[in-house]
C-alpha atoms as a PDB file:
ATOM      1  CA  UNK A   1     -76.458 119.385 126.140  1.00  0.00           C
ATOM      2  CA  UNK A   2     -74.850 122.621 127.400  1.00  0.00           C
ATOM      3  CA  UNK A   3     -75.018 122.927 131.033  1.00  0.00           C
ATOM      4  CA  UNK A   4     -74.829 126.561 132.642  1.00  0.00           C
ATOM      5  CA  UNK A   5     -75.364 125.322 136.228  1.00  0.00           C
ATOM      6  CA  UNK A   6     -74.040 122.259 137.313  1.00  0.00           C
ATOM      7  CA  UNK A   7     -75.161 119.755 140.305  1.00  0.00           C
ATOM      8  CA  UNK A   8     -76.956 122.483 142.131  1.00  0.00           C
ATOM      9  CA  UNK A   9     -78.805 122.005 145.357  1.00  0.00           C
ATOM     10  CA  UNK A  10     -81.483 124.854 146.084  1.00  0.00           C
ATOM     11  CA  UNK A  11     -84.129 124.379 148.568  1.00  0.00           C
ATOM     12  CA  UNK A  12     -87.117 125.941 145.554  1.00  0.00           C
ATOM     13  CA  UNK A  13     -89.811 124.321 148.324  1.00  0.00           C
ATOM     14  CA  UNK A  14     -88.420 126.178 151.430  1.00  0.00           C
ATOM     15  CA  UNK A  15     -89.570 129.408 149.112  1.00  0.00           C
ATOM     16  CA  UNK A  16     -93.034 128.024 148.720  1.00  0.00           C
ATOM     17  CA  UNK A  17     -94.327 130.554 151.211  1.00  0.00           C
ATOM     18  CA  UNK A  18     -92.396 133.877 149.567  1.00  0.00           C
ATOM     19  CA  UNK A  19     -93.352 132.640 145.955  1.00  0.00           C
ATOM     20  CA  UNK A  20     -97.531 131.905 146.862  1.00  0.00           C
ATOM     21  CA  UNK A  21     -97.575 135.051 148.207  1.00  0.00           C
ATOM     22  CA  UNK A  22     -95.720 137.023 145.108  1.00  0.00           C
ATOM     23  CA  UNK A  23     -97.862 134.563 142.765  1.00  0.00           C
ATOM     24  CA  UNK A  24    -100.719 135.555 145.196  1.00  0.00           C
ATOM     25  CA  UNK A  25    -100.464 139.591 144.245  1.00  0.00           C
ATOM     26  CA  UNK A  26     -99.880 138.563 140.525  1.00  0.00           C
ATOM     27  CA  UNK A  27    -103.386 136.859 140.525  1.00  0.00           C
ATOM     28  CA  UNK A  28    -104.786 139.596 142.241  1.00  0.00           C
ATOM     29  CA  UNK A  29    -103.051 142.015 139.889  1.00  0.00           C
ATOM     30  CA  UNK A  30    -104.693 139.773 136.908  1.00  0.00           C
ATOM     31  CA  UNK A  31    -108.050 139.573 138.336  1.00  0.00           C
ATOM     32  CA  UNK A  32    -108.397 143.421 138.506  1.00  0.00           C
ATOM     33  CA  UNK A  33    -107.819 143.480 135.214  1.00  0.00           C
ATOM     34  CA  UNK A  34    -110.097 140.634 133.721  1.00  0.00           C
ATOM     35  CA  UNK A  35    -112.904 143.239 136.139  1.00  0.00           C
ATOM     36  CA  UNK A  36    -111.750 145.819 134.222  1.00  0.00           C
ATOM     37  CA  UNK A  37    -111.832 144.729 131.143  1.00  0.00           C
ATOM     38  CA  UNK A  38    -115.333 143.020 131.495  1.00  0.00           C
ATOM     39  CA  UNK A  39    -116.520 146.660 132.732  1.00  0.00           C
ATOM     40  CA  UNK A  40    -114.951 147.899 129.797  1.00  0.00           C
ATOM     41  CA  UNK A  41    -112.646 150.220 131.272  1.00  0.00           C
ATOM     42  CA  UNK A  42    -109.448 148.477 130.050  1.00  0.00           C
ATOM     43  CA  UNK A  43    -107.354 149.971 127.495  1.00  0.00           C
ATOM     44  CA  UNK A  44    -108.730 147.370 124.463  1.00  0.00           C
ATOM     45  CA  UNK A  45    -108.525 147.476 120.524  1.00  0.00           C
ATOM     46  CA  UNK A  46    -110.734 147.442 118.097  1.00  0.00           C
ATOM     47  CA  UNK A  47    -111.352 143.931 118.271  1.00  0.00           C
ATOM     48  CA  UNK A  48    -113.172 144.386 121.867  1.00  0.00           C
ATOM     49  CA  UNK A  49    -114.974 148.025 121.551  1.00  0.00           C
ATOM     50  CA  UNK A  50    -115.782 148.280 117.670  1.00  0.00           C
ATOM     51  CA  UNK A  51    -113.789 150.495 115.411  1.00  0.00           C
ATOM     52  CA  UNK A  52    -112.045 151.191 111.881  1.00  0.00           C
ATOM     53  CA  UNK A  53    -109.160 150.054 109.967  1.00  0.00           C
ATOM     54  CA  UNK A  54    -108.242 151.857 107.178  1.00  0.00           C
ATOM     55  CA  UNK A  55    -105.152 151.227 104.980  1.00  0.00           C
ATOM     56  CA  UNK A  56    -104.244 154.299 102.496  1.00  0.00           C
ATOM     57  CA  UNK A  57    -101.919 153.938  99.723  1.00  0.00           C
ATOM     58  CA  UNK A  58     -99.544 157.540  99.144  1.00  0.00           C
ATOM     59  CA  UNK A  59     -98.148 158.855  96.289  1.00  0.00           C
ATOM     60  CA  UNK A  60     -94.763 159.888  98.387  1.00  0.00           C
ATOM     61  CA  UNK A  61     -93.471 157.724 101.658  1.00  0.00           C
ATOM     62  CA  UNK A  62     -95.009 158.854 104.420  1.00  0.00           C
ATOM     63  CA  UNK A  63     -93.117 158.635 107.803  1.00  0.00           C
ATOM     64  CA  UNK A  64     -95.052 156.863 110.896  1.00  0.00           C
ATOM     65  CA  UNK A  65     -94.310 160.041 112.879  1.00  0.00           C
ATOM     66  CA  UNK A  66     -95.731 162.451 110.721  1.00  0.00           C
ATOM     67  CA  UNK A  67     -98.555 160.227 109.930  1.00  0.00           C
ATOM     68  CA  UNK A  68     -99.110 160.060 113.942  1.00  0.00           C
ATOM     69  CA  UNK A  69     -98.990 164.107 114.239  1.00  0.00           C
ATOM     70  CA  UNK A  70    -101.515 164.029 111.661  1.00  0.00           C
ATOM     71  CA  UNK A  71    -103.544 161.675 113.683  1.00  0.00           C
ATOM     72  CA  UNK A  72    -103.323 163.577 116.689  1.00  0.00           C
ATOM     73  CA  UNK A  73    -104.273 166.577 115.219  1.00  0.00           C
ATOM     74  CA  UNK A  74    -107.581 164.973 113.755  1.00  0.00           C
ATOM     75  CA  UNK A  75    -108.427 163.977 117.008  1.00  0.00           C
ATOM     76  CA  UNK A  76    -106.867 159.920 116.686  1.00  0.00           C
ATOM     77  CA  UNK A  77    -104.775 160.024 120.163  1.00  0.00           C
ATOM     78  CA  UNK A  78    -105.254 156.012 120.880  1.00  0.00           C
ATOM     79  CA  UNK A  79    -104.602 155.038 116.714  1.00  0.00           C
ATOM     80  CA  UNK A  80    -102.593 152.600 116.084  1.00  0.00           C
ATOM     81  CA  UNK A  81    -100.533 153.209 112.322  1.00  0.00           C
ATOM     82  CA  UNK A  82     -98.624 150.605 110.617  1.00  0.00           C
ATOM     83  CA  UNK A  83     -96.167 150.767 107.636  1.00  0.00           C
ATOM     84  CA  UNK A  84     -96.939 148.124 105.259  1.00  0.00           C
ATOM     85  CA  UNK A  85     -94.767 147.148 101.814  1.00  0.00           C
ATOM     86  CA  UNK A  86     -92.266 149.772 100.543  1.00  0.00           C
ATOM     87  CA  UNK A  87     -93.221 152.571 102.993  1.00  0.00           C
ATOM     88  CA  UNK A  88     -95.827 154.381 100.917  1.00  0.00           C
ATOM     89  CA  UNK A  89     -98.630 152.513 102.349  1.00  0.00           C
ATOM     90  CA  UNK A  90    -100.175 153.234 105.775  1.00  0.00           C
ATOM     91  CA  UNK A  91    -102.762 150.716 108.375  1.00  0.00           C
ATOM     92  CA  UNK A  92    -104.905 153.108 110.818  1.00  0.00           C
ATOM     93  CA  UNK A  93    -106.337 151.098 112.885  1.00  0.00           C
ATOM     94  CA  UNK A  94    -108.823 153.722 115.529  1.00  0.00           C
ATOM     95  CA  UNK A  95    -111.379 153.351 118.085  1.00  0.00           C
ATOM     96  CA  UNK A  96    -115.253 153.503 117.140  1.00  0.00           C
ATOM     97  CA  UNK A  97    -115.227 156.679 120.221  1.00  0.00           C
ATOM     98  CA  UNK A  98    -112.332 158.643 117.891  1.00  0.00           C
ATOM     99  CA  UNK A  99    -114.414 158.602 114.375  1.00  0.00           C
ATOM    100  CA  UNK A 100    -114.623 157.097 111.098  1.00  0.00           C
ATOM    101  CA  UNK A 101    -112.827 156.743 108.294  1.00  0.00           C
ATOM    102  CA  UNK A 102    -114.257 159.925 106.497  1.00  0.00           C
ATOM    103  CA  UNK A 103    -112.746 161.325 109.460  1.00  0.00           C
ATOM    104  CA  UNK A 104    -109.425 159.506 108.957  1.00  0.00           C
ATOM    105  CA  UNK A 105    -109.071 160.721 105.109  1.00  0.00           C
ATOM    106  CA  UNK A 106    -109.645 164.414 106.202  1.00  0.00           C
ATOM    107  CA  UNK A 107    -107.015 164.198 108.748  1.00  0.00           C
ATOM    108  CA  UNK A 108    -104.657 163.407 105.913  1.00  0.00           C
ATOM    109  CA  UNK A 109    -106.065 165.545 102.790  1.00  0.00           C
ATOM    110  CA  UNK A 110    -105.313 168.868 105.500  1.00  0.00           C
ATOM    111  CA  UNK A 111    -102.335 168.209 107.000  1.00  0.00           C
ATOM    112  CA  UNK A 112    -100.106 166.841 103.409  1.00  0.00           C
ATOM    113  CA  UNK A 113    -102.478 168.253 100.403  1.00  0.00           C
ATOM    114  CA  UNK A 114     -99.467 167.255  98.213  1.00  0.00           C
ATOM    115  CA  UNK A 115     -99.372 163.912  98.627  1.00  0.00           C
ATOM    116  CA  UNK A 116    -102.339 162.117  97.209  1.00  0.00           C
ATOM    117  CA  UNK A 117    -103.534 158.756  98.635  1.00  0.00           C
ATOM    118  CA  UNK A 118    -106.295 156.151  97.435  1.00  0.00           C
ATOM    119  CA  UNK A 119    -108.024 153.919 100.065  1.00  0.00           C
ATOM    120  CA  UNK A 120    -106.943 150.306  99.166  1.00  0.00           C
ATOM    121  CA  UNK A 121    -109.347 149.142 102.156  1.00  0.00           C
ATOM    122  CA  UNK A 122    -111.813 149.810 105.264  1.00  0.00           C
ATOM    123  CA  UNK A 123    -113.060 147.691 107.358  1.00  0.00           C
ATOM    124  CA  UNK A 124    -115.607 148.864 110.282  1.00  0.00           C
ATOM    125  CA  UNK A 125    -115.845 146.511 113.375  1.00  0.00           C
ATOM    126  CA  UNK A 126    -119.200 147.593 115.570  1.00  0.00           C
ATOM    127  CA  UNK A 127    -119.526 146.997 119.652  1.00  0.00           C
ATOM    128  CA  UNK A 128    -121.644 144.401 119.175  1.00  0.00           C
ATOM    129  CA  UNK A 129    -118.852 142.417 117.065  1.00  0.00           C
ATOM    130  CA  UNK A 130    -116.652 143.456 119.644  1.00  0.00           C
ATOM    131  CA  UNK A 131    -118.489 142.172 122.754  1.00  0.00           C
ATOM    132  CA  UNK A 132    -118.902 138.772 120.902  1.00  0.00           C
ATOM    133  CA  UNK A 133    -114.986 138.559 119.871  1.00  0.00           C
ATOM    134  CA  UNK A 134    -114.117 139.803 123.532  1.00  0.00           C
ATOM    135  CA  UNK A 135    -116.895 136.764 124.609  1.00  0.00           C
ATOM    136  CA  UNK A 136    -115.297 133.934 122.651  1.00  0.00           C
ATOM    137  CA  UNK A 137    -111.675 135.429 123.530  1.00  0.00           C
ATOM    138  CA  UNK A 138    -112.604 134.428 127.111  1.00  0.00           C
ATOM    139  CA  UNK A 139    -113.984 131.025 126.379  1.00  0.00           C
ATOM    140  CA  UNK A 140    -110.672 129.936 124.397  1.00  0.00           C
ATOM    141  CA  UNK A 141    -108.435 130.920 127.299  1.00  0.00           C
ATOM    142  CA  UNK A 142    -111.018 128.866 129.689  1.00  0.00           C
ATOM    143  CA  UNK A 143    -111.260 125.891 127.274  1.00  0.00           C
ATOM    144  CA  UNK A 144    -107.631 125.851 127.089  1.00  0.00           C
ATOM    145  CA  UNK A 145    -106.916 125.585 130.832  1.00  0.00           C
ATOM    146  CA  UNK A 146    -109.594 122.751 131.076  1.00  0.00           C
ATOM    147  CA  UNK A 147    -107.712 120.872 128.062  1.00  0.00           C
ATOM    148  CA  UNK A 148    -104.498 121.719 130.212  1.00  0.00           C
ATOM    149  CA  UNK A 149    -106.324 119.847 132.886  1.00  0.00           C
ATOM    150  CA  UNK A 150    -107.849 116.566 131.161  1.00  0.00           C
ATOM    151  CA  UNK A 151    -104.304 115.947 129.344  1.00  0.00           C
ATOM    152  CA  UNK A 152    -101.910 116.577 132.331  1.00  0.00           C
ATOM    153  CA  UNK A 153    -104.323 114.040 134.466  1.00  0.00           C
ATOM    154  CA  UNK A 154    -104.223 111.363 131.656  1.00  0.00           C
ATOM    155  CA  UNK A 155    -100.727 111.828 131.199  1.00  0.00           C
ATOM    156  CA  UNK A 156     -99.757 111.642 134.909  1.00  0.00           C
ATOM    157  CA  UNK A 157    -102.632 112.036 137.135  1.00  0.00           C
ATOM    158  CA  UNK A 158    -105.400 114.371 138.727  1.00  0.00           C
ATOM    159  CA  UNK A 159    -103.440 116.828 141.298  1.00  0.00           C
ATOM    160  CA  UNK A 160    -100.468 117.011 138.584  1.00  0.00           C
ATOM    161  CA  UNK A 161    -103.112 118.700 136.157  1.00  0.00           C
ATOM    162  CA  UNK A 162    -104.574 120.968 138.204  1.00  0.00           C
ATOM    163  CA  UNK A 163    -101.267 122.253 139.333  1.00  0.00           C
ATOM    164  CA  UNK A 164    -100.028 122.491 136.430  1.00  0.00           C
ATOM    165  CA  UNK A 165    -103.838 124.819 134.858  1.00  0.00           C
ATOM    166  CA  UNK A 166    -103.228 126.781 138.158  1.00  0.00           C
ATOM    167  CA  UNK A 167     -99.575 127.621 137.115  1.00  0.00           C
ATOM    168  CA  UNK A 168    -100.442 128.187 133.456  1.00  0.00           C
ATOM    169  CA  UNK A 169    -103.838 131.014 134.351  1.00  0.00           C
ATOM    170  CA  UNK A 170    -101.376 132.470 137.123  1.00  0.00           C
ATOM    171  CA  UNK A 171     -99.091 133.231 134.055  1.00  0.00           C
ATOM    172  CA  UNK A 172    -101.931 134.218 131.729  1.00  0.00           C
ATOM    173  CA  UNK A 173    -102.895 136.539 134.974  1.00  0.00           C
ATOM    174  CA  UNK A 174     -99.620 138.031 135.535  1.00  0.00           C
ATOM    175  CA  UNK A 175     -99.434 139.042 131.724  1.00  0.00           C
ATOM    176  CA  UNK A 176    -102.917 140.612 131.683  1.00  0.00           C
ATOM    177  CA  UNK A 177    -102.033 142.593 135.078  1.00  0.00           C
ATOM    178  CA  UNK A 178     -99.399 143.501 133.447  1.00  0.00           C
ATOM    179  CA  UNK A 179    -100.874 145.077 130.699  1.00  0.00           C
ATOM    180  CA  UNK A 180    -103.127 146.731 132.860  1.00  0.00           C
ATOM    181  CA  UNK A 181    -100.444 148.542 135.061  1.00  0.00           C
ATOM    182  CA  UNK A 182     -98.526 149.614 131.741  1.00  0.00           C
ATOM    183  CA  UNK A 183    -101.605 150.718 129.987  1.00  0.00           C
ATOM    184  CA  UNK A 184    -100.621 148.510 127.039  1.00  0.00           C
ATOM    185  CA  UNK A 185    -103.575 147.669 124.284  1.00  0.00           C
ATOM    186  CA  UNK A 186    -105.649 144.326 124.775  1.00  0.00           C
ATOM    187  CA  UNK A 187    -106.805 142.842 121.574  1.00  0.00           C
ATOM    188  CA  UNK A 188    -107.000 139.880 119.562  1.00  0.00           C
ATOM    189  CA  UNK A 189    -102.821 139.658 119.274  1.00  0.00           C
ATOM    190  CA  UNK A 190    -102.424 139.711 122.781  1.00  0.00           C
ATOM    191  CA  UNK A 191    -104.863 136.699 123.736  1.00  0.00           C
ATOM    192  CA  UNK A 192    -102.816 135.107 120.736  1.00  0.00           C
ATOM    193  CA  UNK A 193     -99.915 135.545 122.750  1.00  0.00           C
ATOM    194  CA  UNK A 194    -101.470 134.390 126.289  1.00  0.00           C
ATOM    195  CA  UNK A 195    -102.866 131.246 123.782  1.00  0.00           C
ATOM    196  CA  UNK A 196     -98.944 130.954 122.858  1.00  0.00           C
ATOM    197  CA  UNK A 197     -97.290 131.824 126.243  1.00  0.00           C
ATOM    198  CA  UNK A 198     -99.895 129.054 127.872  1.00  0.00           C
ATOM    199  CA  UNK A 199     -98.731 126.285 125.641  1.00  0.00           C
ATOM    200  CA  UNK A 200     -94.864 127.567 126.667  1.00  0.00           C
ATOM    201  CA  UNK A 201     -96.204 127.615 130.111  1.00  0.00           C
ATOM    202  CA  UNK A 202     -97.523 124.081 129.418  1.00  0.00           C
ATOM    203  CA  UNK A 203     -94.487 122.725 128.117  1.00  0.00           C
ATOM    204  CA  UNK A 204     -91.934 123.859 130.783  1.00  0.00           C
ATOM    205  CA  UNK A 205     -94.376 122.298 133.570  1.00  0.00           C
ATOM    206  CA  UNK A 206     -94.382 119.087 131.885  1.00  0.00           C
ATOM    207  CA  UNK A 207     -90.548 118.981 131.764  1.00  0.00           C
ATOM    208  CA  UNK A 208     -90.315 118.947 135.591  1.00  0.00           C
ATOM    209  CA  UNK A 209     -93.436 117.117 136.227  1.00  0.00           C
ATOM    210  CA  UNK A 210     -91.664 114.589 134.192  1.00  0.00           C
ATOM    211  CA  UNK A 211     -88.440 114.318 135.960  1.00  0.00           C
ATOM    212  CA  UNK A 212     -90.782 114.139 139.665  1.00  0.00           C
ATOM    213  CA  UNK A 213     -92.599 111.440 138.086  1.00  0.00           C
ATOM    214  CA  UNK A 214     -89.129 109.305 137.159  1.00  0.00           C
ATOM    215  CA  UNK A 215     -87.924 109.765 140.384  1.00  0.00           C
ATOM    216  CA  UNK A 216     -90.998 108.447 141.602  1.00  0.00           C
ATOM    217  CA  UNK A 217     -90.721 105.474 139.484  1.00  0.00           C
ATOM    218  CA  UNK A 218     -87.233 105.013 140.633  1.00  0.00           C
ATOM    219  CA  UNK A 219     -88.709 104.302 144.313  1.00  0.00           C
ATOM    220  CA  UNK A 220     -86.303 107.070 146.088  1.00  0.00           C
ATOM    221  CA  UNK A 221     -87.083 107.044 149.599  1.00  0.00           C
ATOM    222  CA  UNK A 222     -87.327 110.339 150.391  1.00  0.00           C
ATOM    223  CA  UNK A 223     -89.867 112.916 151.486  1.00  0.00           C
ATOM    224  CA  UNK A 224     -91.717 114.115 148.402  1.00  0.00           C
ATOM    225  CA  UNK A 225     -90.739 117.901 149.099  1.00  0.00           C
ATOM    226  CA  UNK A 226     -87.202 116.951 149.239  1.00  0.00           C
ATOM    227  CA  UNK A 227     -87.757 114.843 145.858  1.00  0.00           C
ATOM    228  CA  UNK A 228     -89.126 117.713 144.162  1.00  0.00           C
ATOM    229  CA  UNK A 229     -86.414 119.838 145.372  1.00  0.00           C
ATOM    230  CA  UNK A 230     -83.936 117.197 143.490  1.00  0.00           C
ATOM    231  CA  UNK A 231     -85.974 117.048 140.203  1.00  0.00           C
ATOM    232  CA  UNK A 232     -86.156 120.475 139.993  1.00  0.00           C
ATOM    233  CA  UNK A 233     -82.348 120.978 140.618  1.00  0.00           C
ATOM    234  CA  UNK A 234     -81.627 117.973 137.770  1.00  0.00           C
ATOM    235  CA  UNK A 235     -83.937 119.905 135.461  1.00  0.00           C
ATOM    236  CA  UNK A 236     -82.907 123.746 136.079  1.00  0.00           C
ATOM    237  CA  UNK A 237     -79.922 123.935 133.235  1.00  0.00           C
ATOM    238  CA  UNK A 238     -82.553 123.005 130.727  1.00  0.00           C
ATOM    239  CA  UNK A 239     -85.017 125.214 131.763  1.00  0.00           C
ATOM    240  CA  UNK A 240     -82.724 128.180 131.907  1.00  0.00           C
ATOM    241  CA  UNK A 241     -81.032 127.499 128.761  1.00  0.00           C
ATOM    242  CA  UNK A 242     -84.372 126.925 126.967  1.00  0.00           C
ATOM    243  CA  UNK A 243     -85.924 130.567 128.674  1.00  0.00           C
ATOM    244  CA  UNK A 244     -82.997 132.172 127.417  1.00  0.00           C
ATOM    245  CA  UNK A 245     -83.230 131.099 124.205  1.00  0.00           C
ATOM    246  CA  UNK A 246     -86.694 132.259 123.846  1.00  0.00           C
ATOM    247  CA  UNK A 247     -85.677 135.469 125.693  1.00  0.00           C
ATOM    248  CA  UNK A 248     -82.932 136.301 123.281  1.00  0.00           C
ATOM    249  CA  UNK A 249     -85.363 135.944 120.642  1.00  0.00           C
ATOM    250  CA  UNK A 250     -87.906 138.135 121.836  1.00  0.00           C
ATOM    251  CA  UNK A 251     -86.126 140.842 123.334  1.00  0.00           C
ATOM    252  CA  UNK A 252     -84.891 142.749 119.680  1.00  0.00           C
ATOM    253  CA  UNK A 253     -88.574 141.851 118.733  1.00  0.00           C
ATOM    254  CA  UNK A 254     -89.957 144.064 122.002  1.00  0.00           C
ATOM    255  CA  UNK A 255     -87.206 146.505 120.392  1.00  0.00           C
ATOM    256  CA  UNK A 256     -87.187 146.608 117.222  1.00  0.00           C
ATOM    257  CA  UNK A 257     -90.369 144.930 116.306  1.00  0.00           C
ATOM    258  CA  UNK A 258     -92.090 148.208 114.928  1.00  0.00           C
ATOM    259  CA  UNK A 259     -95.353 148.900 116.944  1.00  0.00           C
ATOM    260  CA  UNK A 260     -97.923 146.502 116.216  1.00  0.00           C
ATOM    261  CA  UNK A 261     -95.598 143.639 116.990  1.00  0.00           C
ATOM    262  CA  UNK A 262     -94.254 145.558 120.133  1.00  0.00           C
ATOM    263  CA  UNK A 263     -96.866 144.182 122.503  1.00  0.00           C
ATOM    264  CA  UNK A 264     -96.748 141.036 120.892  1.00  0.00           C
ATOM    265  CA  UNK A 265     -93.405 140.316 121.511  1.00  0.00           C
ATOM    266  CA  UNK A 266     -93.911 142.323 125.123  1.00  0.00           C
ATOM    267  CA  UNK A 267     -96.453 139.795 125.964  1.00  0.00           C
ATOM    268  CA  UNK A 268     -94.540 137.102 125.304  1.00  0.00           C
ATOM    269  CA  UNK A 269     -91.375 138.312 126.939  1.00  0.00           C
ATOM    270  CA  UNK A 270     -93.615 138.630 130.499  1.00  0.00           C
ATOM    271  CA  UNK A 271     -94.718 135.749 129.820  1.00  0.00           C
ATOM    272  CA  UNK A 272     -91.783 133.457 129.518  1.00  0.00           C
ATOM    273  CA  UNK A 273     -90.393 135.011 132.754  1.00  0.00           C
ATOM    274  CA  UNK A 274     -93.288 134.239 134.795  1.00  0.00           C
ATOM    275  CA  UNK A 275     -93.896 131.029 133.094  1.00  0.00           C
ATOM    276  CA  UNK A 276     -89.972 129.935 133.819  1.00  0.00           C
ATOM    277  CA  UNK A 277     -90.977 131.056 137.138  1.00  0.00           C
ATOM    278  CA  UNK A 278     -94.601 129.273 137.761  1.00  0.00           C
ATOM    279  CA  UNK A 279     -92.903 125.738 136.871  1.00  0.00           C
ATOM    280  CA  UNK A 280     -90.651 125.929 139.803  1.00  0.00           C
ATOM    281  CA  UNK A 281     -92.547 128.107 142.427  1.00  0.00           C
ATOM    282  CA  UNK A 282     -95.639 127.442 141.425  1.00  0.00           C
ATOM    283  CA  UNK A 283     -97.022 124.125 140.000  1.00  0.00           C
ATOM    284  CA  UNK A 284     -94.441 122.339 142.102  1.00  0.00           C
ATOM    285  CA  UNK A 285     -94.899 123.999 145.648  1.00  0.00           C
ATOM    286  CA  UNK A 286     -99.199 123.249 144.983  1.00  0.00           C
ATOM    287  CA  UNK A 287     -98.246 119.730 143.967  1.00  0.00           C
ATOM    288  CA  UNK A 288     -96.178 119.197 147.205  1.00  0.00           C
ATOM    289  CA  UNK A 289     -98.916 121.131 149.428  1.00  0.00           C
ATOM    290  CA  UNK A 290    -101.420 119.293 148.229  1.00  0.00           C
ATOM    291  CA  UNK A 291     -99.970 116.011 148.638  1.00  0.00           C
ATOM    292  CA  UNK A 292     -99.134 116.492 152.303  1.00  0.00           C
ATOM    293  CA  UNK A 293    -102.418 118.077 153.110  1.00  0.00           C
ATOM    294  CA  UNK A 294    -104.203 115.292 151.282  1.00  0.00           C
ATOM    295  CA  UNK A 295    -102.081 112.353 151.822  1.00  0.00           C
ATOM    296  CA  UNK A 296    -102.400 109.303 149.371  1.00  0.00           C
ATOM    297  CA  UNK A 297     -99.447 107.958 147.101  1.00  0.00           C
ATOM    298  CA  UNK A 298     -98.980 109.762 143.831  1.00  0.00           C
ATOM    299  CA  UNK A 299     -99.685 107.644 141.100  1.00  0.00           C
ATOM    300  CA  UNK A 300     -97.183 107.335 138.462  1.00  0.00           C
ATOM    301  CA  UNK A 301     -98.118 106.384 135.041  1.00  0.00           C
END
């Protein structure tokens, strides 16, 4: 396999104290905004606070940017317009607080009388919808960090699993206080992505909780901080090179992407970075605290 670092030696736990306290404000950052959101005062789709989605069909292509002045002028500041097929077909999706879709149509008919449309669709989502998708959002995240948690203990044991669930809603935490402090949209794309970036999250844990657990097998004598510090240095290249990869990927998305995959692919991106991050100053340093707090042998299966 391709190997951008070689034989390195970096002391990740003598960091333990700079990253929980960095991982510490991320939380907090994350927290704020699950407050916010539940007070609904969080920049959220349609999904969470009811709205419409309209898609209109023109006679002529109609640039996003006109369509968006047209928007504006109509009242739609917080719409979010998508090209679909060859250009002449436009998705409005706007808050139930902006209007309806009557409202929508008018916007258009003054501002380009020219160019006919026809409404292919419209769907209306109501608060009440919303508060039950924004309810059941919640309780897949949750259900997904105590899955996290049953299959990292039966794969290696207990404190490995909870470790690695802290790690993976620190990373789900840093995204959504993310989001927050850019203003960014919170719908039913981005918990796809925190669903997506928690399985990533998942993944690159396992990879150095493997490693630990083969040098435990192994029977190195050797404090377990300092055999952590090892695993994690035998693991690093691959964790790098796979980040990257994922990184490379996502980054002309976040560019390029058009706007309703923007914050997608922006989710994602923050997401991989912490993630990368939370495998080796996160799940590791708790694993390593705990144990030496605790005491007991670590089990390895």
């Amino acid at each position: 396999m391709l190997q951008i670092l070689h034989k390195t030696n970096i002391d990740f736990m003598g960091w333990k104290n700079v990253s929980f306290t960095v991982s510490a404000a991320l939380i907090a950052l994350g927290l704020i905004a699950l407050v916010q959101i539940g007070r609904g005062k969080a920049n959220l789709g349609i999904d969470f606070v009811g709205g419409t989605t309209v898609q209109l069909s023109f006679k002529e292509r109609l640039p996003i940017d006109m369509a968006r002045i047209a928007l504006e002028k109509g009242g739609f500041q917080g719409a979010t317009i998508q090209q679909v097929g060859e250009g002449n077909k436009i998705l409005i999706r706007a808050r139930e607080s902006e209007g309806t879709a009557d409202k929508i149509q008018a916007a258009f008919k003054q501002e380009f009388p020219g160019n006919s449309f026809e409404v292919d669709s419209i769907m209306e989502i109501g608060p009440v919808i919303g508060k039950a998708l924004q309810r059941d959002a919640l309780i897949a995240i949750t259900v997904s960090i105590i899955a996290i948690i049953i299959y990292i203990a039966m794969r290696f044991e207990f404190k490995f699993g909870v470790a690695a669930a802290i790690a993976t809603m620190h990373d789900v935490l840093a995204v959504l206080g993310a989001f927050t402090i850019l203003n960014k949209e919170i719908n039913l794309l981005t918990i796809t992505a925190l669903l997506t970036l928690a399985g990533y999250s998942l993944t690159d844990t396992v990879v150095v909780f493997d490693r630990i657990r083969e040098n435990l097998k192994r029977g190195k004598r050797e404090p377990l901080p300092n055999l952590v510090n090892s695993s994690i240095n035998e693991v690093l290249s691959r964790t790098i090179i796979t980040s990257l990869t994922v990184v490379l990927v996502l980054i002309p998305l976040v560019l390029f992407g058009g706007e309703v995959l923007h914050d997608f692919s922006l989710a994602l991106l923050i997401g991989v970075i912490v993630g990368t991050y939370s495998s080796v100053f996160v799940a590791s340093p708790i694993l390593v605290v705990w144990h030496v707090r605790t005491g007991g042998r670590l089990i390895t299966k």
